[in-house]
C-alpha atoms as a PDB file:
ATOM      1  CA  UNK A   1     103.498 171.709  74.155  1.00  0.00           C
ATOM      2  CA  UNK A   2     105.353 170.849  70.671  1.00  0.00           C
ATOM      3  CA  UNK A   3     102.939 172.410  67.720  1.00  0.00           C
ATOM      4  CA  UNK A   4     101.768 168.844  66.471  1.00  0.00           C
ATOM      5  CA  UNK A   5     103.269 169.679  62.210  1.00  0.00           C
ATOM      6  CA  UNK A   6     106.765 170.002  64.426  1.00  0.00           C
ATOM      7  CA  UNK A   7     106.379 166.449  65.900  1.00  0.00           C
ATOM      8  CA  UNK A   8     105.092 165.154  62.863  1.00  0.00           C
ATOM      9  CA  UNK A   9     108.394 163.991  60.998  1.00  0.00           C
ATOM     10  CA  UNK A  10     111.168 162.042  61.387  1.00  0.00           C
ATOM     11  CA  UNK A  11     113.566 164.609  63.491  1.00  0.00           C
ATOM     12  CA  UNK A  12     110.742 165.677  65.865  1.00  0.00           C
ATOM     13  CA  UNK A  13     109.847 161.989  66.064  1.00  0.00           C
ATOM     14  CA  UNK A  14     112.984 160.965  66.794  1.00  0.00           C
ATOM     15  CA  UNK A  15     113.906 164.041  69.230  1.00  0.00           C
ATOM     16  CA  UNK A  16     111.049 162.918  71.208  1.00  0.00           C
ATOM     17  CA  UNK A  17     112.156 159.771  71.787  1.00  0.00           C
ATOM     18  CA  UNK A  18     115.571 160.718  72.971  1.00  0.00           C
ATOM     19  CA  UNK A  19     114.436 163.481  75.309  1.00  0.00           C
ATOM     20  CA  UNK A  20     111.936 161.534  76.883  1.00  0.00           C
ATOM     21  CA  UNK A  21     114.942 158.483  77.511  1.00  0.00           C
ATOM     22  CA  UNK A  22     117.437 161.211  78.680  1.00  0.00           C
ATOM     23  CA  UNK A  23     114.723 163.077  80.909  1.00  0.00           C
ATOM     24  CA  UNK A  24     113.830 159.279  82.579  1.00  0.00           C
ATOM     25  CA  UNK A  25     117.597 158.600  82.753  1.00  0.00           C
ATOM     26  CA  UNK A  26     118.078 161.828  84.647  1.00  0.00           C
ATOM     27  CA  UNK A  27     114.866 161.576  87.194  1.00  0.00           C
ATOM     28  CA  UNK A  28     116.488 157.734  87.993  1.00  0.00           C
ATOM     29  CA  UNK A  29     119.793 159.320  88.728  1.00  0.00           C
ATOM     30  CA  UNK A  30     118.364 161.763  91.152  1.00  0.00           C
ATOM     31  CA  UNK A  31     116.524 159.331  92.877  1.00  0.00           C
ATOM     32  CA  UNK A  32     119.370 156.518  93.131  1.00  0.00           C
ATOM     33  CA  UNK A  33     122.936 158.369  92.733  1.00  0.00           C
ATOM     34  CA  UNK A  34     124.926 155.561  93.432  1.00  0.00           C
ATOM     35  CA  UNK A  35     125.817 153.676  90.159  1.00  0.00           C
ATOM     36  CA  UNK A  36     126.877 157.105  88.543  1.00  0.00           C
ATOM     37  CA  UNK A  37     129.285 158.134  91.896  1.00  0.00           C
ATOM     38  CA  UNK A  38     130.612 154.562  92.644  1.00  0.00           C
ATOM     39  CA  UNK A  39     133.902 153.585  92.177  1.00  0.00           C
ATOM     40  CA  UNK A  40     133.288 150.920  90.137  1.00  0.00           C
ATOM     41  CA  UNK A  41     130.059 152.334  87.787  1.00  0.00           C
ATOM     42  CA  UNK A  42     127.028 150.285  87.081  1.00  0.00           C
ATOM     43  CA  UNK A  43     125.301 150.592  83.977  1.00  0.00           C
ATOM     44  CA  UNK A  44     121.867 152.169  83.380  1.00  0.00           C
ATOM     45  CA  UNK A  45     120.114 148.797  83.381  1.00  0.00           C
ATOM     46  CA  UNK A  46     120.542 148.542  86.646  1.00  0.00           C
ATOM     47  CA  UNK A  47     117.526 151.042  86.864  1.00  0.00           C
ATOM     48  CA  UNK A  48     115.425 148.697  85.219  1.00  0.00           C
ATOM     49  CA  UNK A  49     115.968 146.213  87.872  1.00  0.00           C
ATOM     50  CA  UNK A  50     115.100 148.438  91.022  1.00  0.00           C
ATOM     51  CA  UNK A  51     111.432 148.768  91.907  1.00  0.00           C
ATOM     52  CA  UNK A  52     111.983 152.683  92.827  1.00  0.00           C
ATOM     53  CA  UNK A  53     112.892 152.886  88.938  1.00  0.00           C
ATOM     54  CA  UNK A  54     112.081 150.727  87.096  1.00  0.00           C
ATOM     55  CA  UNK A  55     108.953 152.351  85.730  1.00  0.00           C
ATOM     56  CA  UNK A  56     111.143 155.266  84.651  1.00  0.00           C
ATOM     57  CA  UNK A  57     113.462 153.132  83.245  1.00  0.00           C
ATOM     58  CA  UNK A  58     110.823 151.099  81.216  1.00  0.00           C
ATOM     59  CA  UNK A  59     108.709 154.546  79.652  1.00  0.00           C
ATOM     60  CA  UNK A  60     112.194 155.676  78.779  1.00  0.00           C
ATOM     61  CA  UNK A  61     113.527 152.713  76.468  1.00  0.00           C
ATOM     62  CA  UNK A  62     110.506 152.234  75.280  1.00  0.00           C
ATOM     63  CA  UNK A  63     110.178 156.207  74.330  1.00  0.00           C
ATOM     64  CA  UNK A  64     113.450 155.829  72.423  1.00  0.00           C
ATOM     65  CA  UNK A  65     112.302 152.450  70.648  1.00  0.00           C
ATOM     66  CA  UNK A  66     109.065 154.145  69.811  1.00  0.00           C
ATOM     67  CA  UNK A  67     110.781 157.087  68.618  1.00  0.00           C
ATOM     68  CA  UNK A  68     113.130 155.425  66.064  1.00  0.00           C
ATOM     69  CA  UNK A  69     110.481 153.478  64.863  1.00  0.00           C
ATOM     70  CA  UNK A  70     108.240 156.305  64.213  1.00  0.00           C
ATOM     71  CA  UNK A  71     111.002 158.316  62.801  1.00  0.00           C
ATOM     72  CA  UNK A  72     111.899 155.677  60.259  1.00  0.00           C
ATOM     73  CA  UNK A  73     108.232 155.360  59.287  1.00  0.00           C
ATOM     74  CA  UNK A  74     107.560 158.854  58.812  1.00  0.00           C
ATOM     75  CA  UNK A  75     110.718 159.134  56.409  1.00  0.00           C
ATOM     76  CA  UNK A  76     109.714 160.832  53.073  1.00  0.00           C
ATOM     77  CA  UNK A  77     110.739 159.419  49.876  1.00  0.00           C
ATOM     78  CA  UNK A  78     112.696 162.378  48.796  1.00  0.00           C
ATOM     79  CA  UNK A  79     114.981 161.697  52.108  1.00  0.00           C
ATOM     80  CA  UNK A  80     118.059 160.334  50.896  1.00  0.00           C
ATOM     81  CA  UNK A  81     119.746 157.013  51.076  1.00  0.00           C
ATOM     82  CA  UNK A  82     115.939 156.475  52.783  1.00  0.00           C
ATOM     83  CA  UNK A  83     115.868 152.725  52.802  1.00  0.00           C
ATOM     84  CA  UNK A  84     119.004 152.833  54.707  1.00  0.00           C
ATOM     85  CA  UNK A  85     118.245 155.283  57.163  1.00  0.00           C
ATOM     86  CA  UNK A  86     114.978 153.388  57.804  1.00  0.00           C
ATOM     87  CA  UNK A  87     116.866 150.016  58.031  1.00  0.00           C
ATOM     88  CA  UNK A  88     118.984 152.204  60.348  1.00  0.00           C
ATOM     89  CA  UNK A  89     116.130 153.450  62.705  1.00  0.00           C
ATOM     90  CA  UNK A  90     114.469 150.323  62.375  1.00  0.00           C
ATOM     91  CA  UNK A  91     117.363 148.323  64.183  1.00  0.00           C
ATOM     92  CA  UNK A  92     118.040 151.095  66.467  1.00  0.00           C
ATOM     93  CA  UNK A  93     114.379 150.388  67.213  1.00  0.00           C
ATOM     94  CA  UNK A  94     114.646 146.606  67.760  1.00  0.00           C
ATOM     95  CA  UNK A  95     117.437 146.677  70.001  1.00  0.00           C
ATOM     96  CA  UNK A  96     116.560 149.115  72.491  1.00  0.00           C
ATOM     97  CA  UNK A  97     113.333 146.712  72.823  1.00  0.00           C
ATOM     98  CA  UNK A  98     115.820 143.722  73.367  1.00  0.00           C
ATOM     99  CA  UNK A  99     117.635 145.715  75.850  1.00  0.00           C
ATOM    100  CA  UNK A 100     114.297 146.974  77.666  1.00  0.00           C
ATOM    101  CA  UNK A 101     113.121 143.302  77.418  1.00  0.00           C
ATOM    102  CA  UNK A 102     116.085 141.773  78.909  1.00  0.00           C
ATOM    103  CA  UNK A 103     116.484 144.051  81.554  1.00  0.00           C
ATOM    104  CA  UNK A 104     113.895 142.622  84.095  1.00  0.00           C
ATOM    105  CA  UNK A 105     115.638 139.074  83.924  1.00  0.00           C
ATOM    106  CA  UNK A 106     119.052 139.285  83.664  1.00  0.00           C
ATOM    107  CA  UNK A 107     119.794 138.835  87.086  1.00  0.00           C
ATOM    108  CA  UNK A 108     117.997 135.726  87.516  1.00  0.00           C
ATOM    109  CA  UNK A 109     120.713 133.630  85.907  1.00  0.00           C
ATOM    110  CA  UNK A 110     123.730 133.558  83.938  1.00  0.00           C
ATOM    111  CA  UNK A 111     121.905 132.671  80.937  1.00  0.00           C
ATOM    112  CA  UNK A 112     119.673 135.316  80.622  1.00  0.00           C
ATOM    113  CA  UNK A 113     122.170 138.122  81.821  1.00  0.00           C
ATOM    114  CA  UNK A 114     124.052 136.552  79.047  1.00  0.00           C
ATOM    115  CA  UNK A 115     120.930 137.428  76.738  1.00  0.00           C
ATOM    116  CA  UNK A 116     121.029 140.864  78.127  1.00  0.00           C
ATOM    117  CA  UNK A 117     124.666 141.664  77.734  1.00  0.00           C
ATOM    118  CA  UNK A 118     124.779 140.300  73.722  1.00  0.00           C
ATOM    119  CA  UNK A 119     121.590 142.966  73.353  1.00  0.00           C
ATOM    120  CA  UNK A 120     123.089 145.762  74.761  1.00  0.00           C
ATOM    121  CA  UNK A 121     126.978 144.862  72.608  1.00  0.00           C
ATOM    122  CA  UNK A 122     124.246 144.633  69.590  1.00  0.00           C
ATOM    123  CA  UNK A 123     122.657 148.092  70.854  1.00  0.00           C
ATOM    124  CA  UNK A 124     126.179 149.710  70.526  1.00  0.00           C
ATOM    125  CA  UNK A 125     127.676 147.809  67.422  1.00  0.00           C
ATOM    126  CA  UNK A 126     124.615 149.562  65.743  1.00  0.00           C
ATOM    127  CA  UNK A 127     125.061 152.600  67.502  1.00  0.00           C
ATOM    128  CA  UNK A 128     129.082 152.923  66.086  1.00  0.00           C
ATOM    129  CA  UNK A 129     128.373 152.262  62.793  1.00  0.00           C
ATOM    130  CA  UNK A 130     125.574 154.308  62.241  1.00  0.00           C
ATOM    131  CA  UNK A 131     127.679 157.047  64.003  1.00  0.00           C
ATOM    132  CA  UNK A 132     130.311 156.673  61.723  1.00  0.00           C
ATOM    133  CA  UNK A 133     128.159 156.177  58.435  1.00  0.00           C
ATOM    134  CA  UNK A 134     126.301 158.762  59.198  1.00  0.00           C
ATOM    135  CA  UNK A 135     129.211 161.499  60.049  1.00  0.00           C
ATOM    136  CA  UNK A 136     131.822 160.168  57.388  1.00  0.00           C
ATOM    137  CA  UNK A 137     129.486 159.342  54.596  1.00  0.00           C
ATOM    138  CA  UNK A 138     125.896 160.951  54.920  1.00  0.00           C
ATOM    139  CA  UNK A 139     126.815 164.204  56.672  1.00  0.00           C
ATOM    140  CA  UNK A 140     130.477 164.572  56.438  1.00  0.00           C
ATOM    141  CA  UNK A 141     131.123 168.570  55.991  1.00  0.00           C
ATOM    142  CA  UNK A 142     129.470 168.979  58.890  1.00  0.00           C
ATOM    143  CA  UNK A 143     131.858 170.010  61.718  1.00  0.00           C
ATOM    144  CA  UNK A 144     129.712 169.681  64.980  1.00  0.00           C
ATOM    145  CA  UNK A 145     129.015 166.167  63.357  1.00  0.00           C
ATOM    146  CA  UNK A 146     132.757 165.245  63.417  1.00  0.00           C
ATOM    147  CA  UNK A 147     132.781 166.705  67.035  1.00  0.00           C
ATOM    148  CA  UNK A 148     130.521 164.817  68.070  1.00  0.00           C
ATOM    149  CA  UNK A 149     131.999 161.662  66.572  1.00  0.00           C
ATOM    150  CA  UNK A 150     134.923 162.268  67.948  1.00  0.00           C
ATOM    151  CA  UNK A 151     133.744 162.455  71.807  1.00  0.00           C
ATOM    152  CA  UNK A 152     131.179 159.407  70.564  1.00  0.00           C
ATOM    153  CA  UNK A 153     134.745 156.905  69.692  1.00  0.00           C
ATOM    154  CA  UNK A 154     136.586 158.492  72.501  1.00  0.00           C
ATOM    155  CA  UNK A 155     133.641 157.279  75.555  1.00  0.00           C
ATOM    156  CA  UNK A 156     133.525 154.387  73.130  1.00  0.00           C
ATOM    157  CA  UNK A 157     137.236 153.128  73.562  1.00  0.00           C
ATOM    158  CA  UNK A 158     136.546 153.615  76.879  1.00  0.00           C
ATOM    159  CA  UNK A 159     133.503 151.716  77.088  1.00  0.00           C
ATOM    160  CA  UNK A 160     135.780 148.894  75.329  1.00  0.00           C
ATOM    161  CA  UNK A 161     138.712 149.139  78.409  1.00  0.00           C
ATOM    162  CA  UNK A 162     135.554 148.732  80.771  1.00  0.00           C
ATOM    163  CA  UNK A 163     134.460 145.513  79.007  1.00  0.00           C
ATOM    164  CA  UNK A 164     138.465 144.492  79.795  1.00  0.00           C
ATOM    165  CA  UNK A 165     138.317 145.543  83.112  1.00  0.00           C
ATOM    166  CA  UNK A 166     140.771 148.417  82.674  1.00  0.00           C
ATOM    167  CA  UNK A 167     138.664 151.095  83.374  1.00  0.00           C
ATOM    168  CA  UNK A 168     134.894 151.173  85.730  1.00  0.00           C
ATOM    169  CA  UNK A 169     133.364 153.719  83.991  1.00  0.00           C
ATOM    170  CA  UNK A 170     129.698 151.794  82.427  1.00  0.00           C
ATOM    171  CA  UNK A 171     127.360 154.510  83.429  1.00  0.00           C
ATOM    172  CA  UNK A 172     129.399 157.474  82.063  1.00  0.00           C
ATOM    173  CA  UNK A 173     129.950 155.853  78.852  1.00  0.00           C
ATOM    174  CA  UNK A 174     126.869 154.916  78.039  1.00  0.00           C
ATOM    175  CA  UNK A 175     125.264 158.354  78.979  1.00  0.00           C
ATOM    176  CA  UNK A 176     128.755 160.095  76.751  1.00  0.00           C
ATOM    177  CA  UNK A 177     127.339 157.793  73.550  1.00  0.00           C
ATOM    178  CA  UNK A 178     123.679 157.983  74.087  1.00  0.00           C
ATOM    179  CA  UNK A 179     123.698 161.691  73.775  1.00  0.00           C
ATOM    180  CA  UNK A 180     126.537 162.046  70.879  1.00  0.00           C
ATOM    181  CA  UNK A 181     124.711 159.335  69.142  1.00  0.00           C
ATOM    182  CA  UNK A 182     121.317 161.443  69.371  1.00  0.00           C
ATOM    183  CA  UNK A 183     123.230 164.513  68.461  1.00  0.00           C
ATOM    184  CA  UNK A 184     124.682 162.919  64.920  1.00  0.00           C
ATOM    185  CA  UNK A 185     121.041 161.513  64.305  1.00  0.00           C
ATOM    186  CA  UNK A 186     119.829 165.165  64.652  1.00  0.00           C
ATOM    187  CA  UNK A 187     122.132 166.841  62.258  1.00  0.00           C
ATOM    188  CA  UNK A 188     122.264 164.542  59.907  1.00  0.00           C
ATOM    189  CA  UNK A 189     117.768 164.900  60.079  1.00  0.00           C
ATOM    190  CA  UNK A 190     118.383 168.757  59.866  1.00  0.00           C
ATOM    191  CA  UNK A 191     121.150 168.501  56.714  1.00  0.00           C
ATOM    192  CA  UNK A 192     118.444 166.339  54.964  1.00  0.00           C
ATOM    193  CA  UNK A 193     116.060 169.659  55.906  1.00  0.00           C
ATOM    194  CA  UNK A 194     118.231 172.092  54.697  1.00  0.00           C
ATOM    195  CA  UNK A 195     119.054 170.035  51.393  1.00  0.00           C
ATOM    196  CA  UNK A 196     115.091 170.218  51.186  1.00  0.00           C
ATOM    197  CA  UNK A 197     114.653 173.692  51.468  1.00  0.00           C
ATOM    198  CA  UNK A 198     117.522 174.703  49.075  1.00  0.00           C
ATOM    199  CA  UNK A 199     116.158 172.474  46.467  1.00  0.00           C
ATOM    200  CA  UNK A 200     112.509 174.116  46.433  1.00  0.00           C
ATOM    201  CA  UNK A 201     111.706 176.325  43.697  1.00  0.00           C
ATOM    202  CA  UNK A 202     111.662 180.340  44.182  1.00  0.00           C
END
C-alpha cells in the first residue's frame, strides 16, 4: 500500500488512475484474447460491451476519469501554467466519462455508436494536443518526453490509416497512446517537482 502523503498530489493522483485502467485493460485481455490477436483488431470498448468484462472495463475508465479529475483538483498554485493543466486534466476527465458512458449503447444503433465514436475521436484529439503541448512547450528539454512523443504520433498515424481502413490495428494503437500519453503526463508532473525542489531555500 502507497504511503497516503505519496497519493496525495496530482502525480500520485493521476498515476493511480492510469495503473488501475492499464491493470483492468490487462486482466480483460487475459480473459478474452481475441480483439488484441485478430486479424482485423477491435478496440478496447469492445470490453465494455461483454458481460465477462465489462465490470473491469467500467472500474477502469472510471479509475482514469477519477484520476484526472483528482489530479487537476489537487494542483497547487505554485504549479505552472496551472489553469491550463487543470483545464487539461479536467477534459481528459470528461471524455473518458463520455467514452465509459457510451460504451454500453453503442451497439444498439447507428446513432448512438455514432455518439460513441465522436467521444472516443474527442478522447484522442485531447490526448494529441496535450501530448504535444506538453512535450514541445511545458517540458521540452526533456528527452524521454520527446521519446515518448515520438512513439505517441507514430501509433497515432497509425491509428489515423485504421480510421481509413489501411491498416486493422485499433487495439494496439490505443494501448501504444494510452501508455505514452500517461508517460508525458508523468514527466511533465515530476519536472514541475523538480522545479519545486530547486527553487526551495537552503
Amino acid at each position: 500500500m502507497l504511503p497516503i502523503k505519496v497519493m496525495m498530489n496530482p502525480r500520485g493522483y493521476f498515476l493511480l488512475g492510469q495503473t488501475i485502467l492499464g491493470a483492468c485493460l490487462v486482466a480483460c485481455l487475459v480473459l478474452i484474447p481475441g480483439y488484441f490477436f485478430s486479424h482485423d483488431q477491435g478496440g478496447v470498448s469492445n470490453y465494455g460491451t461483454d458481460e465477462r468484462t465489462m465490470a473491469l472495463f467500467t472500474i477502469g475508465f472510471t479509475a482514469a476519469a477519477a484520476g484526472s479529475l483528482l489530479a487537476g483538483l489537487s494542483l497547487p498554485s505554485s504549479f505552472l501554467q496551472r489553469r491550463r493543466k487543470q483545464l487539461g486534466l479536467f477534459l481528459l476527465a470528461l471524455f473518458y466519462t463520455a467514452v465509459l458512458v457510451s460504451t454500453f449503447s453503442y451497439k444498439v444503433s447507428d446513432s448512438l455508436r455514432s455518439i460513441h465514436e465522436y467521444s472516443a475521436l474527442a478522447l484522442f484529439g485531447v490526448m494529441l494536443a496535450q501530448a504535444l503541448w506538453l512535450a514541445l512547450k511545458v517540458n521540452p528539454r526533456d528527452s524521454r518526453t520527446r521519446r515518448a512523443l515520438t512513439i505517441f504520433l507514430a501509433a497515432f498515424v497509425a491509428g489515423l490509416l485504421t480510421v481509413f481502413g489501411t491498416l486493422h490495428v485499433l487495439f494496439t494503437v490505443q494501448i501504444v497512446c494510452g501508455v505514452t500519453f500517461s508517460y508525458i503526463w508523468i514527466r511533465a508532473f515530476e519536472a514541475q517537482h523538480s522545479r519545486a525542489l530547486e527553487n526551495q531555500p537552503l
